[in-house]
C-alpha atoms as a PDB file:
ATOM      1  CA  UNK A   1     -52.707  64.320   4.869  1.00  0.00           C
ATOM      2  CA  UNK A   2     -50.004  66.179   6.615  1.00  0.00           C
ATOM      3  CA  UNK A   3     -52.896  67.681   9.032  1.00  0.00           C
ATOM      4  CA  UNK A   4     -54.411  64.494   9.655  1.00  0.00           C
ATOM      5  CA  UNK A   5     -50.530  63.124  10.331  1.00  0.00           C
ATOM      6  CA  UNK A   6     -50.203  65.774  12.883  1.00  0.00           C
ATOM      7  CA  UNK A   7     -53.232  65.182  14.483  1.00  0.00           C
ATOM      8  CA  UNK A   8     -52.559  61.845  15.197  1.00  0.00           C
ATOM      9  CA  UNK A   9     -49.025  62.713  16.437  1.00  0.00           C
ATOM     10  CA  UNK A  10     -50.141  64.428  19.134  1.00  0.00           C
ATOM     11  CA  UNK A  11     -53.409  62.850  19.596  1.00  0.00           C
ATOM     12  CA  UNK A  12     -55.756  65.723  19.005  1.00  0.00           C
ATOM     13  CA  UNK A  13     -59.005  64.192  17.464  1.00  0.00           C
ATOM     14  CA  UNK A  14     -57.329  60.450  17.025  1.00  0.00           C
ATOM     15  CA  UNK A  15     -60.628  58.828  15.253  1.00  0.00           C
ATOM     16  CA  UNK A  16     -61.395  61.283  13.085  1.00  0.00           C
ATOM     17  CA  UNK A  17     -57.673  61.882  12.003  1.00  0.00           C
ATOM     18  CA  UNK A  18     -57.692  58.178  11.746  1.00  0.00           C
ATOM     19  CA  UNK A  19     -60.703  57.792   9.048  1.00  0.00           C
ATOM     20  CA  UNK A  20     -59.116  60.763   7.227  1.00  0.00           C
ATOM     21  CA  UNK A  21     -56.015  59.374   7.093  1.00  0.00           C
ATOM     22  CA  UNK A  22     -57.184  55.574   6.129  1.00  0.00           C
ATOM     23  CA  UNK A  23     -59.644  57.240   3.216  1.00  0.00           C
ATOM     24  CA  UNK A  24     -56.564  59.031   1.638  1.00  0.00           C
ATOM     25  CA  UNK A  25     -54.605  55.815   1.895  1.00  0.00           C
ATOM     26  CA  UNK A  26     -56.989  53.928   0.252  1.00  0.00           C
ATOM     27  CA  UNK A  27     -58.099  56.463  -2.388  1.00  0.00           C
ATOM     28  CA  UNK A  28     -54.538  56.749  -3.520  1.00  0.00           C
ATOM     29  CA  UNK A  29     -54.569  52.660  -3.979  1.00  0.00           C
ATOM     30  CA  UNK A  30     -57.456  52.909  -6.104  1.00  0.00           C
ATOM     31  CA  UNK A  31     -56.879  56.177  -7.873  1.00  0.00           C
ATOM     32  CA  UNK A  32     -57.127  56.269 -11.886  1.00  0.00           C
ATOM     33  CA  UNK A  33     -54.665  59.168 -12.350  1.00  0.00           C
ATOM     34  CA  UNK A  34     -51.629  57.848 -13.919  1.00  0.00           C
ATOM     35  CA  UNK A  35     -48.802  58.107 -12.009  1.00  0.00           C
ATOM     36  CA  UNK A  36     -45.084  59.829 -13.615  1.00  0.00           C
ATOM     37  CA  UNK A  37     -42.959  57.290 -15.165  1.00  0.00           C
ATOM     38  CA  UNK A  38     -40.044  57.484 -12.000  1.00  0.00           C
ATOM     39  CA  UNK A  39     -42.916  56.150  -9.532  1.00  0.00           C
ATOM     40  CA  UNK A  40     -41.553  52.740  -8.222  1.00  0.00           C
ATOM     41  CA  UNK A  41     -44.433  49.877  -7.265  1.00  0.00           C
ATOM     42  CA  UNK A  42     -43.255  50.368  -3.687  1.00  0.00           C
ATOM     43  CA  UNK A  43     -45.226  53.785  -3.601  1.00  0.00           C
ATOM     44  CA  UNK A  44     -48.469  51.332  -3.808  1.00  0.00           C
ATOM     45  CA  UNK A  45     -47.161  49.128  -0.755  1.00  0.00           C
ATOM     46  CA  UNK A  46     -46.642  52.467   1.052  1.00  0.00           C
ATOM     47  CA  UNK A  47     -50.058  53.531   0.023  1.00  0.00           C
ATOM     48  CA  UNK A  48     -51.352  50.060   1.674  1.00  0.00           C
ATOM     49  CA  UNK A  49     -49.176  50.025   4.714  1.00  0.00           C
ATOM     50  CA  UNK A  50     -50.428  53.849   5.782  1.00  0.00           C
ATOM     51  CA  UNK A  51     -54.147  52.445   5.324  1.00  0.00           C
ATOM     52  CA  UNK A  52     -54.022  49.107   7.433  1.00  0.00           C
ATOM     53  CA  UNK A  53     -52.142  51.486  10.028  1.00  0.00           C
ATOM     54  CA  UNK A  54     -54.845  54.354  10.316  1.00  0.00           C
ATOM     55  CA  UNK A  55     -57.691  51.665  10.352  1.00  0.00           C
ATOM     56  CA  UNK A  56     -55.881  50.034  13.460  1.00  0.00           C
ATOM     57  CA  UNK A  57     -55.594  53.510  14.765  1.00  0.00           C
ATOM     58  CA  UNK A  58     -59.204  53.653  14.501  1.00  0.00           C
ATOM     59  CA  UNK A  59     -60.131  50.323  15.963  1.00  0.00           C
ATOM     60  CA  UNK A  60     -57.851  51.264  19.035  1.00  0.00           C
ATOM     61  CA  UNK A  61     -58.812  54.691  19.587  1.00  0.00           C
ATOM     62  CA  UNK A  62     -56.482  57.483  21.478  1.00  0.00           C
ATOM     63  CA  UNK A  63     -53.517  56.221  23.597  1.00  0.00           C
ATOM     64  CA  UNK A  64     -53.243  56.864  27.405  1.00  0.00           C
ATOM     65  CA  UNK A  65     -50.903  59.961  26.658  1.00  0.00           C
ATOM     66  CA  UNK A  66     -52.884  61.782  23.796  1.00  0.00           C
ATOM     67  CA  UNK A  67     -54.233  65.124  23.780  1.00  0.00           C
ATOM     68  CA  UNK A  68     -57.728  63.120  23.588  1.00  0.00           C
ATOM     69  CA  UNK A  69     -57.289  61.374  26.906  1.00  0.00           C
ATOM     70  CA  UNK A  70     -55.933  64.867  28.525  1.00  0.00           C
ATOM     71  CA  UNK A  71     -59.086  66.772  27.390  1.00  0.00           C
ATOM     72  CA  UNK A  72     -61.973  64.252  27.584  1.00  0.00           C
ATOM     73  CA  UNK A  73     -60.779  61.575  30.014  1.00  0.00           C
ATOM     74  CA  UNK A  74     -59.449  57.909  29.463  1.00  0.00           C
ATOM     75  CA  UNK A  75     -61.722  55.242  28.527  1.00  0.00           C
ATOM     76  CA  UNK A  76     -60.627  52.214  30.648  1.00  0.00           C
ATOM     77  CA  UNK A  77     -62.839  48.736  30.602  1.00  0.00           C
ATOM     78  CA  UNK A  78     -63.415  47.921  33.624  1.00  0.00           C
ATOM     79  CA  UNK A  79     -64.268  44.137  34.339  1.00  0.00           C
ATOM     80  CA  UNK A  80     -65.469  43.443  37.978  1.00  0.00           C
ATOM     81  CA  UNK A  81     -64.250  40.504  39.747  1.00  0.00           C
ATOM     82  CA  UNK A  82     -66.535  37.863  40.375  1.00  0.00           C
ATOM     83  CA  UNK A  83     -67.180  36.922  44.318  1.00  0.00           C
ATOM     84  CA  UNK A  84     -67.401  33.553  45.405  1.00  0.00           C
ATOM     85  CA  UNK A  85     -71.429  34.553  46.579  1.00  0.00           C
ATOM     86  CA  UNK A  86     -71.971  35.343  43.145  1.00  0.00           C
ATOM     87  CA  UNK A  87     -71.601  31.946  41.903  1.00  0.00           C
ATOM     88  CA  UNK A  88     -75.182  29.853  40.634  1.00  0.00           C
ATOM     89  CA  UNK A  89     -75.513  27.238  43.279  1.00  0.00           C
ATOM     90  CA  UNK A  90     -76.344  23.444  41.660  1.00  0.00           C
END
């Protein structure tokens, strides 16, 4: 976890990271170990909270200043203006 933290910090393989990151999350919602008698129920909304954020993470991708856009190159949509010749004549 703290690798897949890091690597999202800095933006250094952001999807991959991200999947890690939301699987660990998710596994530790669903776990079957018991946990010690101190744990407070907050530890599960933590648990839940890290998940939904890594899955965004994933859905979005790398940011504009992350390592990933440095060594392979921002992804921008472009959407091309329409022209006024473009438009189906009735």
């Amino acid at each position: 976890m703290v690798i897949s933290g890091l690597s999202l910090l800095i933006g250094f393989l952001t999807r991959p990271a991200a999947l890690v990151g939301a699987l660990i999350g998710l596994s530790s919602l669903f776990t079957s170990i018991p946990r010690p008698p101190g744990d407070l129920p907050e530890a599960r909304m933590t648990a839940a909270l890290t998940a939904v954020i890594a899955i965004a993470v994933l859905c979005l991708g790398p940011g504009a200043l992350s390592l990933d856009a440095r060594l392979f190159g921002r992804r921008e949509i472009v959407i091309p203006s329409r022209s006024p010749d473009s438009r189906p004549k009735s």
